[in-house]
C-alpha atoms as a PDB file:
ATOM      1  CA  UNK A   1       6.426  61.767-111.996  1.00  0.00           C
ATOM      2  CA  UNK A   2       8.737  58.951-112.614  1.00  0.00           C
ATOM      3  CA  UNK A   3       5.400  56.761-114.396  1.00  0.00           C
ATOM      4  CA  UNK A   4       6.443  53.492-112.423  1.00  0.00           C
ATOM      5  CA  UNK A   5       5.231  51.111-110.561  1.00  0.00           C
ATOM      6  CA  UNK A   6       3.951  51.846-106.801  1.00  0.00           C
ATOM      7  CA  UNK A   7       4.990  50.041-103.393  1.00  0.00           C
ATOM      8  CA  UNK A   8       2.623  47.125-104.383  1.00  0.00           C
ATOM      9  CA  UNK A   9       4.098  45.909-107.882  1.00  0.00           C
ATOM     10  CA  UNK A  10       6.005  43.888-108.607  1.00  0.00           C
ATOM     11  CA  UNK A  11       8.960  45.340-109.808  1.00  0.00           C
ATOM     12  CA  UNK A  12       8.144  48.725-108.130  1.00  0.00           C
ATOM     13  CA  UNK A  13      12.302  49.140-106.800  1.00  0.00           C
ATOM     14  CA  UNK A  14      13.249  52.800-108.375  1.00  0.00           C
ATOM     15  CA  UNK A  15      17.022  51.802-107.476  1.00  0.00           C
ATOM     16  CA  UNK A  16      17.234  48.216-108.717  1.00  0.00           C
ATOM     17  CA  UNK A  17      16.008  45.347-110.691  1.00  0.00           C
ATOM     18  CA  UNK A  18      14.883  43.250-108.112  1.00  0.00           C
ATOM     19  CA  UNK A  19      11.010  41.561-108.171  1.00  0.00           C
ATOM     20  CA  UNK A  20       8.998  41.110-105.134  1.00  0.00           C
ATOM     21  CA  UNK A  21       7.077  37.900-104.135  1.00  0.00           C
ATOM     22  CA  UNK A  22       3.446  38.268-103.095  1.00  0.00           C
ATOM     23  CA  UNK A  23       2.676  36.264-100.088  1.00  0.00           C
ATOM     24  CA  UNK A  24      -0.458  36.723 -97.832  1.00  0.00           C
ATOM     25  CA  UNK A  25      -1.537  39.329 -99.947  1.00  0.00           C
ATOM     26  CA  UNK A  26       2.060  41.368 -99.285  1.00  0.00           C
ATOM     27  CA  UNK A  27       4.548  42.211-101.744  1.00  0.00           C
ATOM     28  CA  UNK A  28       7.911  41.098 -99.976  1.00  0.00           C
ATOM     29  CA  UNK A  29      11.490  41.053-100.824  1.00  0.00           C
ATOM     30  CA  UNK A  30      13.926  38.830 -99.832  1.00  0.00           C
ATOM     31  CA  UNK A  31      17.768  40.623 -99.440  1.00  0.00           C
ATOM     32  CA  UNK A  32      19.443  40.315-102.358  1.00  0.00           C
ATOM     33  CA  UNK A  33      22.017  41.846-104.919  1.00  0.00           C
ATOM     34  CA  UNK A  34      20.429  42.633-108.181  1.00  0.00           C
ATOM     35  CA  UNK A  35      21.888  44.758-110.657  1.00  0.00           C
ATOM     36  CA  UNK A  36      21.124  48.540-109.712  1.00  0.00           C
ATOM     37  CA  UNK A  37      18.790  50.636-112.427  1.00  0.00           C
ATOM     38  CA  UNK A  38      20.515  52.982-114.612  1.00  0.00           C
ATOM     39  CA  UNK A  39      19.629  56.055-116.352  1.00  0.00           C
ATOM     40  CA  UNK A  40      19.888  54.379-119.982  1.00  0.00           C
ATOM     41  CA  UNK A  41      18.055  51.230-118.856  1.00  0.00           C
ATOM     42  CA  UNK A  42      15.436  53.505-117.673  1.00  0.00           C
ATOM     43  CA  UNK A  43      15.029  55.463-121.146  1.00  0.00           C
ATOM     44  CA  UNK A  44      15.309  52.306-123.139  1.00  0.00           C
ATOM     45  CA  UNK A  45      12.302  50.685-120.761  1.00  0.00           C
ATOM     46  CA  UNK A  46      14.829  47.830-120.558  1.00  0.00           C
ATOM     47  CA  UNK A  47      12.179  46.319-117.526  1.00  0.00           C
ATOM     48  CA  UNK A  48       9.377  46.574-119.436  1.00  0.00           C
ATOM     49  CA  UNK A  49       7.396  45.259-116.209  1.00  0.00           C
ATOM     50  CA  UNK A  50       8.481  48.387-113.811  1.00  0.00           C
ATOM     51  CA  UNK A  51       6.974  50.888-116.204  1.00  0.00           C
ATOM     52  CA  UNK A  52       3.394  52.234-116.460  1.00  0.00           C
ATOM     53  CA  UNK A  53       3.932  54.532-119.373  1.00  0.00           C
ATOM     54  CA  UNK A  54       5.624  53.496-122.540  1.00  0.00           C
ATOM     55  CA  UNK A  55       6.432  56.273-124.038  1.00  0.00           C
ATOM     56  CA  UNK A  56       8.669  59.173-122.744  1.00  0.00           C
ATOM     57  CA  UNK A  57       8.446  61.410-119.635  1.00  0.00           C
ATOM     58  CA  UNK A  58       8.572  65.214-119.480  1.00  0.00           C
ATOM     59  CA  UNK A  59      10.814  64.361-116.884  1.00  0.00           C
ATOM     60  CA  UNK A  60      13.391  62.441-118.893  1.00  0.00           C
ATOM     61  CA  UNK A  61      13.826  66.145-121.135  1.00  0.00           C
ATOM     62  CA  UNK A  62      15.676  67.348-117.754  1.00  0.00           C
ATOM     63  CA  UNK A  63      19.764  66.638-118.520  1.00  0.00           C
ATOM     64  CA  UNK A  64      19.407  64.623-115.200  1.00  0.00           C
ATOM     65  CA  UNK A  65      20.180  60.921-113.961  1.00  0.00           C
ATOM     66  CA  UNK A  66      16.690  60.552-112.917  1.00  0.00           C
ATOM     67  CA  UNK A  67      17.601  56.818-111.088  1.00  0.00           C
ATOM     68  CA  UNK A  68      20.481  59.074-108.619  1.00  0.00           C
ATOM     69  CA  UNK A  69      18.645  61.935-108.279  1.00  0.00           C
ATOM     70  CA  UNK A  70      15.323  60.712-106.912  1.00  0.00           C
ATOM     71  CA  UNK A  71      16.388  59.875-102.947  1.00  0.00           C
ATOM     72  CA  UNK A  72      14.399  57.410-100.986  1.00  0.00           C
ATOM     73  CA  UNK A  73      12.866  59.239 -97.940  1.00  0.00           C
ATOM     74  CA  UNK A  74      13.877  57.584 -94.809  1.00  0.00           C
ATOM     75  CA  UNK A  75      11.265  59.531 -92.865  1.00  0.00           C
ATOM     76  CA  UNK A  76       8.269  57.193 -94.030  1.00  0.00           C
ATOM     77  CA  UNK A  77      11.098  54.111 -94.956  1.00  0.00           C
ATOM     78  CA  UNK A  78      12.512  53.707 -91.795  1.00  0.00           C
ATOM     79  CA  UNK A  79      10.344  55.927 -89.334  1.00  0.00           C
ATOM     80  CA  UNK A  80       7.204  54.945 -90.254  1.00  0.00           C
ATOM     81  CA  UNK A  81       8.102  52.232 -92.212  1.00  0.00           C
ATOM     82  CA  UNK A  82      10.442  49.950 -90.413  1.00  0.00           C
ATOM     83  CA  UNK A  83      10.332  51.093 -86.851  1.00  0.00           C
ATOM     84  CA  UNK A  84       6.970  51.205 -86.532  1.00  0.00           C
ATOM     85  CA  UNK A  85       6.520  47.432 -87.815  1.00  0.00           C
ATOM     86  CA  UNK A  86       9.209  46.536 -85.196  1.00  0.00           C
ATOM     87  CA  UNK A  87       7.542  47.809 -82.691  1.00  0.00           C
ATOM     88  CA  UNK A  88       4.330  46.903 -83.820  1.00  0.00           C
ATOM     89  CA  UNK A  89       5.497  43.299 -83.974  1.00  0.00           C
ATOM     90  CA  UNK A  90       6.522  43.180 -79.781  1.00  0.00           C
ATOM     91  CA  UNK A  91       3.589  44.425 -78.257  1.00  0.00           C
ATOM     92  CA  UNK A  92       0.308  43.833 -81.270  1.00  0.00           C
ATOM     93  CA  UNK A  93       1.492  40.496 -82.506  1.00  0.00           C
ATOM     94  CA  UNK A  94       0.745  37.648 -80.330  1.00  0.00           C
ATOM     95  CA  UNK A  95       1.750  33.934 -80.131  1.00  0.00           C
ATOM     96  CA  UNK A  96       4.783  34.586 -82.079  1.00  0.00           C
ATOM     97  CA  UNK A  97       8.038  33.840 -81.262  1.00  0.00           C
ATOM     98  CA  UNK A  98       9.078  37.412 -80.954  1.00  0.00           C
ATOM     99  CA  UNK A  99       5.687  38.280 -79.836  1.00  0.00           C
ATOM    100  CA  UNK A 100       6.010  40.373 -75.781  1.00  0.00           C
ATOM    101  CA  UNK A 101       4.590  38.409 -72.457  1.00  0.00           C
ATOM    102  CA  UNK A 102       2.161  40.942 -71.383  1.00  0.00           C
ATOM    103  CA  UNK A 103       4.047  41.499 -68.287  1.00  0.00           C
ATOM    104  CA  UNK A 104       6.939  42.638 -70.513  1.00  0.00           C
ATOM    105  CA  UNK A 105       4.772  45.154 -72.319  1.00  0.00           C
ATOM    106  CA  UNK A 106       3.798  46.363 -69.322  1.00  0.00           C
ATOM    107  CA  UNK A 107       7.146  47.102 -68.033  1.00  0.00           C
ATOM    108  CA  UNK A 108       8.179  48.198 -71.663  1.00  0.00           C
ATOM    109  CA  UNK A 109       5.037  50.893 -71.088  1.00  0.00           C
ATOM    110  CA  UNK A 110       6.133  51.769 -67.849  1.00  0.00           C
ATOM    111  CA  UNK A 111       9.854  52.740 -68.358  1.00  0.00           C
ATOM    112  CA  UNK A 112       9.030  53.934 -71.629  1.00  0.00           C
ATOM    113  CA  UNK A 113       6.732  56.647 -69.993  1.00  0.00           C
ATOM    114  CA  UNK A 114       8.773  57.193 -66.887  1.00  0.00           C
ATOM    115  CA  UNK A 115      11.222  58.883 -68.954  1.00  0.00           C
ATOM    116  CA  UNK A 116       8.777  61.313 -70.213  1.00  0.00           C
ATOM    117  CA  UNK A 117      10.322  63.157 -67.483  1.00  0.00           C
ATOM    118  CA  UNK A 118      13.965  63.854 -68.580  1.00  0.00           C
ATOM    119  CA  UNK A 119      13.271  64.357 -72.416  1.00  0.00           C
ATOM    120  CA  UNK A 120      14.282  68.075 -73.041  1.00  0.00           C
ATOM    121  CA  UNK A 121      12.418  70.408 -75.621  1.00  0.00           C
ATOM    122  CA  UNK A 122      14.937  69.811 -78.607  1.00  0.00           C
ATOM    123  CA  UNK A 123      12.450  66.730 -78.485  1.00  0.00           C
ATOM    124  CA  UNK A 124       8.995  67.563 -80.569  1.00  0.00           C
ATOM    125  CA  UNK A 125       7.249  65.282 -78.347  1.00  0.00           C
ATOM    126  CA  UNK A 126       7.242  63.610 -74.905  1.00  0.00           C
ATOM    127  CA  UNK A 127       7.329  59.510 -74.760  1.00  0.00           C
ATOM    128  CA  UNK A 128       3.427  58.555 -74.500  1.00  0.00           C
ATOM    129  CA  UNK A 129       1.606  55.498 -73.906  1.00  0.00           C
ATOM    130  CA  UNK A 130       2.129  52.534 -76.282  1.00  0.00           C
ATOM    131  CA  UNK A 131      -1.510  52.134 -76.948  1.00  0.00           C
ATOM    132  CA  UNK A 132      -1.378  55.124 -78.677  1.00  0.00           C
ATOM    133  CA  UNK A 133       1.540  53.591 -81.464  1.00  0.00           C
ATOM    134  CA  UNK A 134      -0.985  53.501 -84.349  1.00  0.00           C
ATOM    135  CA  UNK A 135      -0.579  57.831 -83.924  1.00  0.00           C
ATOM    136  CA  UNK A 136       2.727  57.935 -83.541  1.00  0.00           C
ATOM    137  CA  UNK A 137       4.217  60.378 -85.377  1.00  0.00           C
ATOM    138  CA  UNK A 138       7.319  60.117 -86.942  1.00  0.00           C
ATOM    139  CA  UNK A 139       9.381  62.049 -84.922  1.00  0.00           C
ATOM    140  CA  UNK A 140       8.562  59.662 -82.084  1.00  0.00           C
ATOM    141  CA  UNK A 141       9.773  56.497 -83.757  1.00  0.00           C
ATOM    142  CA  UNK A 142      12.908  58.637 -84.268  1.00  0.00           C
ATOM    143  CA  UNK A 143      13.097  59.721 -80.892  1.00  0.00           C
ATOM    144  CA  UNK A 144      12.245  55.352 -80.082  1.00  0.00           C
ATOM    145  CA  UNK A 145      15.219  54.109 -82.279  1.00  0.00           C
ATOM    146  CA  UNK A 146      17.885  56.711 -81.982  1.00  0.00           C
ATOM    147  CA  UNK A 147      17.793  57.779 -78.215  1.00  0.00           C
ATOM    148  CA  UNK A 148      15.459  55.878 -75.856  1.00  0.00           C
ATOM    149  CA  UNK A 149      14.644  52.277 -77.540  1.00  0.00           C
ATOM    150  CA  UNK A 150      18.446  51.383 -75.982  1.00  0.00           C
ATOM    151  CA  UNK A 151      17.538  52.145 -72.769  1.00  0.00           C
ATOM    152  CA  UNK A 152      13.812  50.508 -72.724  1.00  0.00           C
ATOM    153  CA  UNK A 153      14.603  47.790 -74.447  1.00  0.00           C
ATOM    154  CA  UNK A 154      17.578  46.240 -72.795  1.00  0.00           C
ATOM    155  CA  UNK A 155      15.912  44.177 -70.795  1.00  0.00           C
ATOM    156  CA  UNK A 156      12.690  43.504 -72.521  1.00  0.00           C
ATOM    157  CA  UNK A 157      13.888  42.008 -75.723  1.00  0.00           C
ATOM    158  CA  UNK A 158      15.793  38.651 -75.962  1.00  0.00           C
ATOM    159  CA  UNK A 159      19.531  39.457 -76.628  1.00  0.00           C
ATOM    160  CA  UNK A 160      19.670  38.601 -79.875  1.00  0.00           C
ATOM    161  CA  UNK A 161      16.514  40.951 -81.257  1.00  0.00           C
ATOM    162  CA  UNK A 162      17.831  43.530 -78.983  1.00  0.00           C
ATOM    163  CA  UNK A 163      21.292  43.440 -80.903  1.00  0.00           C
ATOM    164  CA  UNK A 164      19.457  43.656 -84.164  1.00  0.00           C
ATOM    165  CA  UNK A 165      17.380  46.647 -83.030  1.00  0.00           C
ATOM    166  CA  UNK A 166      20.764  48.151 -82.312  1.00  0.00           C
ATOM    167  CA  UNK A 167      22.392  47.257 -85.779  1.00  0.00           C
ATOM    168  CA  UNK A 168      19.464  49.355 -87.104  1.00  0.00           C
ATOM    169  CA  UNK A 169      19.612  51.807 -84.778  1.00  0.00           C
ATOM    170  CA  UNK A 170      23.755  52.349 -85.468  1.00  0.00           C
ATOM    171  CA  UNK A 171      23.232  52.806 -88.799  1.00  0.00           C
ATOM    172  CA  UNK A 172      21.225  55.467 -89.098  1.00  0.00           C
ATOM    173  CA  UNK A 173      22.972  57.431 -86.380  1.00  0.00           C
ATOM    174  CA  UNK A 174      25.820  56.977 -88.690  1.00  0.00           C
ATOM    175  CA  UNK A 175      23.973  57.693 -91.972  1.00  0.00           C
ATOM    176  CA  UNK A 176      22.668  61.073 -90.666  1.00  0.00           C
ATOM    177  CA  UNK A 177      25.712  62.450 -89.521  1.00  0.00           C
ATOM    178  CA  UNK A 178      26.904  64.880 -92.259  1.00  0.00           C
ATOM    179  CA  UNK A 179      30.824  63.311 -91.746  1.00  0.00           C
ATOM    180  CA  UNK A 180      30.247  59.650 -90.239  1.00  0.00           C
ATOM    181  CA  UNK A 181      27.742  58.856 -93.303  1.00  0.00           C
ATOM    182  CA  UNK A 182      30.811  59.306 -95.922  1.00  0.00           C
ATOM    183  CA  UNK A 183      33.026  58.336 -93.914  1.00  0.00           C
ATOM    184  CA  UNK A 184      31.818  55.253 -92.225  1.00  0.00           C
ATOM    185  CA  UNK A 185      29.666  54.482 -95.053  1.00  0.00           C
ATOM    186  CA  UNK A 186      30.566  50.783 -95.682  1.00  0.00           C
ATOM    187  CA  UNK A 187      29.814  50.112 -91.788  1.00  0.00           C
ATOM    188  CA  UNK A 188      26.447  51.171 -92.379  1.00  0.00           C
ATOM    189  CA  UNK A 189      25.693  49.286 -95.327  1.00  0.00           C
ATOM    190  CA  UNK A 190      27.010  46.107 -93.477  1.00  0.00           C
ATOM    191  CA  UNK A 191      25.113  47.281 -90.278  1.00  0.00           C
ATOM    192  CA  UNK A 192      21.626  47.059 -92.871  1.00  0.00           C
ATOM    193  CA  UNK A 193      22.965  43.911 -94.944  1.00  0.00           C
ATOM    194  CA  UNK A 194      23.281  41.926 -91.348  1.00  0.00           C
ATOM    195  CA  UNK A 195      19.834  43.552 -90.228  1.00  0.00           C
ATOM    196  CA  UNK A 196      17.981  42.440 -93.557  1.00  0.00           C
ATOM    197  CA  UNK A 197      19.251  38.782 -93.473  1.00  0.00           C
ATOM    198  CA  UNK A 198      18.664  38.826 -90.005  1.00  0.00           C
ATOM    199  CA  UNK A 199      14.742  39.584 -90.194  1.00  0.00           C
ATOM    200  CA  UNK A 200      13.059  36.174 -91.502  1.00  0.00           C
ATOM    201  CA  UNK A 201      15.009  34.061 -88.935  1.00  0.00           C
ATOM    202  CA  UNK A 202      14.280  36.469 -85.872  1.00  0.00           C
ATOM    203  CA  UNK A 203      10.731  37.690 -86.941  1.00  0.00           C
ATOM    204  CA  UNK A 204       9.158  36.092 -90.272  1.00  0.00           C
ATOM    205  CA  UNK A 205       9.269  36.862 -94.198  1.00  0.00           C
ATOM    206  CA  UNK A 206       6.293  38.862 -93.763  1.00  0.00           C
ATOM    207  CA  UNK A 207       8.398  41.969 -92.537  1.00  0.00           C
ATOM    208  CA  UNK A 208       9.837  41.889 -95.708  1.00  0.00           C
ATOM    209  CA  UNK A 209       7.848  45.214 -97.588  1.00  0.00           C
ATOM    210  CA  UNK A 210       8.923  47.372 -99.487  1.00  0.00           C
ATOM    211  CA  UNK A 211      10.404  49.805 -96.831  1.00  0.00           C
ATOM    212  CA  UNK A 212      12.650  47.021 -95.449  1.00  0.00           C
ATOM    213  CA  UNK A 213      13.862  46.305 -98.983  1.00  0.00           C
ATOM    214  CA  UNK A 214      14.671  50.459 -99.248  1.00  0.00           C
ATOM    215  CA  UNK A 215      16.659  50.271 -96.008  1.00  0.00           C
ATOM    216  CA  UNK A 216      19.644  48.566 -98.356  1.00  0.00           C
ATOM    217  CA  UNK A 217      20.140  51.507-101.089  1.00  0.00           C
ATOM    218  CA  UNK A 218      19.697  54.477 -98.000  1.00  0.00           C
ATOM    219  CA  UNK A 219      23.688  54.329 -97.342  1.00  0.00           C
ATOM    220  CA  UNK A 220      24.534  54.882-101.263  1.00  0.00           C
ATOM    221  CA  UNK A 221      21.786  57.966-101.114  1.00  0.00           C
ATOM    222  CA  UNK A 222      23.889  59.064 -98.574  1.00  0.00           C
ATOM    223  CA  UNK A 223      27.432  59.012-100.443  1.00  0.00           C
ATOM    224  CA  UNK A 224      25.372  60.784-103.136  1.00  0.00           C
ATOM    225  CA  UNK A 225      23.383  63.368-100.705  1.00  0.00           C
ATOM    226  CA  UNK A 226      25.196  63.420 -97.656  1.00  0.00           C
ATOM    227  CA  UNK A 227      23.415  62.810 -94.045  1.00  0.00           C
ATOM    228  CA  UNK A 228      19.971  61.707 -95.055  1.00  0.00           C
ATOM    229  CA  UNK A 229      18.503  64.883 -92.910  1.00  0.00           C
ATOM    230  CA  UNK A 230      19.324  66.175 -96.520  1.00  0.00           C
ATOM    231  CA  UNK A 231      16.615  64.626 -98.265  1.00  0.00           C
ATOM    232  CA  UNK A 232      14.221  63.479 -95.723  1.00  0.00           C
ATOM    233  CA  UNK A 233      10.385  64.884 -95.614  1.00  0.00           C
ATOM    234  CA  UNK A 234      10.763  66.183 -92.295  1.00  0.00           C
ATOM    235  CA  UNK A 235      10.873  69.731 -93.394  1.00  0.00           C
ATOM    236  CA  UNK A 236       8.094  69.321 -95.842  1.00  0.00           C
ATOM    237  CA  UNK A 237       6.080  67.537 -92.574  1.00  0.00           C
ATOM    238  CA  UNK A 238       6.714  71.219 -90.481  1.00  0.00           C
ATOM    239  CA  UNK A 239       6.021  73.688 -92.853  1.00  0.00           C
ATOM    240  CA  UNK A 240       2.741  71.750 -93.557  1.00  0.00           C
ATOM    241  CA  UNK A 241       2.009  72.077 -90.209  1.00  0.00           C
ATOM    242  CA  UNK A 242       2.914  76.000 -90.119  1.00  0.00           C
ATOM    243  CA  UNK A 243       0.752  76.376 -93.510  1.00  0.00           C
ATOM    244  CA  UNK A 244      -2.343  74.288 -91.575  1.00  0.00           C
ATOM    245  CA  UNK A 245      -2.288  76.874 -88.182  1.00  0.00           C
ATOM    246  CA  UNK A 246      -3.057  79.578 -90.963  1.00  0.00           C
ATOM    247  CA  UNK A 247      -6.337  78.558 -91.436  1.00  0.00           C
ATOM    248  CA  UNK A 248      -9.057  79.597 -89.180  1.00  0.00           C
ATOM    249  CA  UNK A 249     -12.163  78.484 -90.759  1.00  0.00           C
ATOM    250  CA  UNK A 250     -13.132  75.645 -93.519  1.00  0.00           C
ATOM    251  CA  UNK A 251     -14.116  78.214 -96.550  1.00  0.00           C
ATOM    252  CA  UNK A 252     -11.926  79.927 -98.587  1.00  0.00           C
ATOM    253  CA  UNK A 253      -8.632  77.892 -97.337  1.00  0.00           C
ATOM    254  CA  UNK A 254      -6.317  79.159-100.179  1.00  0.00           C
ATOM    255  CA  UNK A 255      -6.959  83.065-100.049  1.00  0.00           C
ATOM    256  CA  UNK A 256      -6.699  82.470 -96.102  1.00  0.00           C
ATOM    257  CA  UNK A 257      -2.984  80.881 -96.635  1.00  0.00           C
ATOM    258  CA  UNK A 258      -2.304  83.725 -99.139  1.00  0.00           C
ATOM    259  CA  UNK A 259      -3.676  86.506 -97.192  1.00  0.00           C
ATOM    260  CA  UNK A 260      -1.305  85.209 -93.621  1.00  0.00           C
ATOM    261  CA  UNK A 261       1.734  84.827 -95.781  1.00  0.00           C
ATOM    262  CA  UNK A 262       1.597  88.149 -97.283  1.00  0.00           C
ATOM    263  CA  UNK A 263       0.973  89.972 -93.920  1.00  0.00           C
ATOM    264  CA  UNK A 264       3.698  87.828 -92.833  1.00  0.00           C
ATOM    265  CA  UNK A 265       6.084  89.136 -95.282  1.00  0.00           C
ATOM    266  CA  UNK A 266       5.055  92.462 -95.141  1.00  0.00           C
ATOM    267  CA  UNK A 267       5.279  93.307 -91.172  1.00  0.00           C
ATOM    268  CA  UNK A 268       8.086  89.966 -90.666  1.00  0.00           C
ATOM    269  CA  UNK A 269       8.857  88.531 -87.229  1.00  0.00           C
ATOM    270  CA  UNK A 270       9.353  90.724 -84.278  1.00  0.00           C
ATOM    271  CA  UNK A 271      10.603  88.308 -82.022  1.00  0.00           C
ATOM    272  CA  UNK A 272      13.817  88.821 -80.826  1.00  0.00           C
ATOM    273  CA  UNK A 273      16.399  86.042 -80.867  1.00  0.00           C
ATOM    274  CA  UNK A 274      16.534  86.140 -77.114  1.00  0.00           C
ATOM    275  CA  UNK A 275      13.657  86.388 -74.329  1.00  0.00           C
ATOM    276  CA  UNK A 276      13.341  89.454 -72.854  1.00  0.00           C
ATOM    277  CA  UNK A 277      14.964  89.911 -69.236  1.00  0.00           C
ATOM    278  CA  UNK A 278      11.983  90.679 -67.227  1.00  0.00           C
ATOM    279  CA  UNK A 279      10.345  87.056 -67.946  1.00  0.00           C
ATOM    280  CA  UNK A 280      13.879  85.524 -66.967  1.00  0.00           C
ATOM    281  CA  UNK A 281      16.278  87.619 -64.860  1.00  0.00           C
ATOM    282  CA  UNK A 282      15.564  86.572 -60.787  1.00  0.00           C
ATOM    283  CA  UNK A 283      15.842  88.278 -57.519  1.00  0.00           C
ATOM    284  CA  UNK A 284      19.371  87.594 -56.929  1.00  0.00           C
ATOM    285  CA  UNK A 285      20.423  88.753 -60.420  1.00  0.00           C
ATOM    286  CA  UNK A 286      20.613  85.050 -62.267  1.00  0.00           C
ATOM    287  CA  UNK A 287      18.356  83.835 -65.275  1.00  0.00           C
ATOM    288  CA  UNK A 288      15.623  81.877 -64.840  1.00  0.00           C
ATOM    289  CA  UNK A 289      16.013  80.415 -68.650  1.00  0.00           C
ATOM    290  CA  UNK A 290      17.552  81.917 -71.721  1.00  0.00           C
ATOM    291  CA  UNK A 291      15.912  81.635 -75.139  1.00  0.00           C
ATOM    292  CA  UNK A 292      18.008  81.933 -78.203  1.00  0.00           C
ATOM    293  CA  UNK A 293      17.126  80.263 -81.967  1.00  0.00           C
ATOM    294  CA  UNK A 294      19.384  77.366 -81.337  1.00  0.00           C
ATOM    295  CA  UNK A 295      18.858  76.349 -77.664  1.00  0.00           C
ATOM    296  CA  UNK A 296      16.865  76.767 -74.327  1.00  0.00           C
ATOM    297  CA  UNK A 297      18.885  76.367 -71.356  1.00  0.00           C
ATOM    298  CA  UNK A 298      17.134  76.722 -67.614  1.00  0.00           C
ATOM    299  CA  UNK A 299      17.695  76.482 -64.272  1.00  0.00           C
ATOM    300  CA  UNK A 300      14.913  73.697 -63.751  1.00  0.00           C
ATOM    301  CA  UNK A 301      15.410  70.228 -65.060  1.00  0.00           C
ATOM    302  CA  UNK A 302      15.449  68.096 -67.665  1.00  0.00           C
ATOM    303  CA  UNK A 303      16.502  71.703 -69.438  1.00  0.00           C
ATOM    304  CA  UNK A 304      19.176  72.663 -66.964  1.00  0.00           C
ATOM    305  CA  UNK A 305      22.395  71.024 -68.563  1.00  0.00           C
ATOM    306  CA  UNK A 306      24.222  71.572 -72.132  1.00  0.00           C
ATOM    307  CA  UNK A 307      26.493  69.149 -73.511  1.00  0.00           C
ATOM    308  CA  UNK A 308      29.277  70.977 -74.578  1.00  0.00           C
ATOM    309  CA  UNK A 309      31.770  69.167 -77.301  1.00  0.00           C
ATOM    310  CA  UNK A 310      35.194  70.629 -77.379  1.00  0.00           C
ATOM    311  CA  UNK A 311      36.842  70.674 -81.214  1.00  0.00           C
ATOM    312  CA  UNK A 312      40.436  69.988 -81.056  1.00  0.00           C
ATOM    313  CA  UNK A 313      42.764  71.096 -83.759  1.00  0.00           C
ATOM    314  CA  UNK A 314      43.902  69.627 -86.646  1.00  0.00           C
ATOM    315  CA  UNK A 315      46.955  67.756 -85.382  1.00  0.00           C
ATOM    316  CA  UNK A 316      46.169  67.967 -82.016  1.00  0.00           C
ATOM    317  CA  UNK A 317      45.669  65.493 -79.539  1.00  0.00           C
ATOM    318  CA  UNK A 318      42.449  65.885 -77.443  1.00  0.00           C
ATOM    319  CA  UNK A 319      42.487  65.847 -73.639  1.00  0.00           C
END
C-alpha cells in the first residue's frame, strides 16, 4: 500500500531513516537514533532509496499522516519475531556462548510442560513440548514471555540473559496495558533501548533483523494508539480462524463463507450467556462450573480460583 521497501532492503524502516547492514546474507540493524520519517519527507521521496514507486500513491490522496498512522504489529514483531529467535537461540543453536547444555534443555522441557497442568482456559493453548517451537503459534510465545518464561527460566539461563529476557518481558506488560503504556511510557522505551544494546554482547549481531530493530518505535505506537492490543493482528488471526471452520469441502470456498454468514445473521446465536443449570447445578445444590462471556469459574482446578482486584476511590487509600 505504502510502495516501500520490504523487511529485506535496505532502508525498508517505515518509522525512520535508518539503513540496515547485510551480513551473512541478513539485513541487520544496529540500535541507533536516526531521524524519524515524516509525512512531508515521505511525499517529497526525500529517501529516494526506501521507495519502490516514484510517483504518488492513492494512498497519499487520504488527508492522513501516513508515517503515524500505519502501527507496527507486535504480534509477528515481537511474538513471532523476537521471542521466537530468543528461544530459538537456547535450545537450536549450539556451541554458542548462549547456546543450552542439553541437560538444561531438558529440564527447561520438563518444567515447561509440567505446568501444562495449572494453565487455566483464558489461555488458547496448553505449554507443549519444545520440539514442537517451529509451530508455535503466537499466542504461545505470548503466553512464554509474559506469564511462564519467569518461572522456567530462572534457573536455566545465566543471570544476566535471564535479566534481559525480563527487560523484554516488562516492557510489553507495560506497553499493553491501556493506562501503564501512557503512563509509564518512557520506562518502556528504556526497558527496549537497554534490551537492544544489550543483544550483540549477550547473543551476536546476527539477532539484529528487522523485528528487533521495530521493538524501539512500539512504545511511541503506543502513546499514539494506546495498549498495543489496539493494533495488533490478533483479532484478524481469530476471525480467520472462525471464517476457515466455515468451510466444509475444497470447491466453491467463497459461496460456502457467504452462504454460513448469512444463515448466521439471519437465525443469530442462541446461546445463552450462561450454561444451563442441569449441566452444572450438583446434588447438594452447588455449581459444578458457571459459564458466562467473560469467565469460567469451577469447582475443579486449575479453573477453581478468580483473582479478584479491588478499585479504591479516587483519594482513597487502599487497604
Amino acid at each position: 500500500m505504502l510502495g516501500v521497501k520490504g523487511h529485506a532492503g535496505y532502508s525498508c524502516c517505515t518509522k525512520c531513516i535508518q539503513r540496515g547492514e547485510r551480513k551473512e546474507n541478513r539485513m541487520i540493524f544496529h540500535y541507533q537514533n536516526h531521524p524519524l520519517r515524516t509525512n512531508i519527507n515521505f511525499w517529497q521521496r526525500t529517501d529516494v532509496s526506501h521507495h519502490n514507486q516514484q510517483s504518488s500513491l492513492e494512498i497519499e490522496k487520504l488527508p492522513i499522516d501516513v508515517i503515524q498512522v500505519f502501527a507496527l504489529d507486535y504480534m509477528h514483531v515481537v511474538y513471532l519475531g523476537v521471542m521466537k529467535a530468543l528461544l530459538g537461540s537456547w535450545i537450536k543453536v549450539k556451541n554458542c556462548n548462549y547456546s543450552l547444555q542439553q541437560n538444561d534443555i531438558r529440564k527447561l522441557n520438563t518444567e515447561f510442560q509440567s505446568i501444562a497442568c495449572y494453565i487455566p482456559r483464558d489461555f488458547c493453548r496448553k505449554p507443549r513440548d519444545l520440539k514442537e517451537i517451529d509451530r508455535f503459534k503466537a499466542t504461545e510465545f505470548r503466553q512464554f514471555l509474559l506469564y511462564t518464561g519467569q518461572v522456567v527460566l530462572k534457573d536455566i539461563l545465566s543471570e544476566e540473559m535471564y535479566i534481559h529476557f525480563l527487560q523484554l518481558s516488562l516492557a510489553m506488560r507495560i506497553l499493553l496495558n491501556a493506562e501503564d503504556c501512557v503512563q509509564n511510557n518512557k520506562c518502556a522505551e528504556e526497558l527496549i533501548k537497554d534490551f537492544l544494546l544489550r543483544v550483540p554482547v549477550l547473543y551476536d549481531d546476527l539477532m539484529l533483523t528487522y523485528n528487533c530493530h521495530c521493538l524501539s518505535h512500539l512504545a511511541r505506537d503506543s502513546m499514539h494508539f494506546g495498549s498495543l492490543e489496539t493494533t495488533s493482528a490478533f483479532k484478524f488471526e481469530n476471525k480467520l480462524g472462525k471464517i476457515k471452520k466455515l468451510v466444509k469441502k475444497k470447491n466453491n470456498v467463497p459461496s460456502q463463507i457467504y452462504n454460513r454468514l448469512v444463515e448466521q445473521s439471519v437465525h443469530g446465536n442462541h446461546h445463552t450467556n450462561i450454561v444451563s443449570k442441569k449441566s452444572t447445578v450438583q446434588s447438594d445444590g452447588t455449581y459444578k462450573f458457571v459459564k458466562t462471556k467473560n469467565f469460567y469459574l469451577s469447582s475443579i482446578a486449575p479453573e477453581n480460583f478468580y483473582l479478584v482486584q479491588k478499585l479504591r476511590a479516587k483519594g482513597t487509600r487502599l487497604t
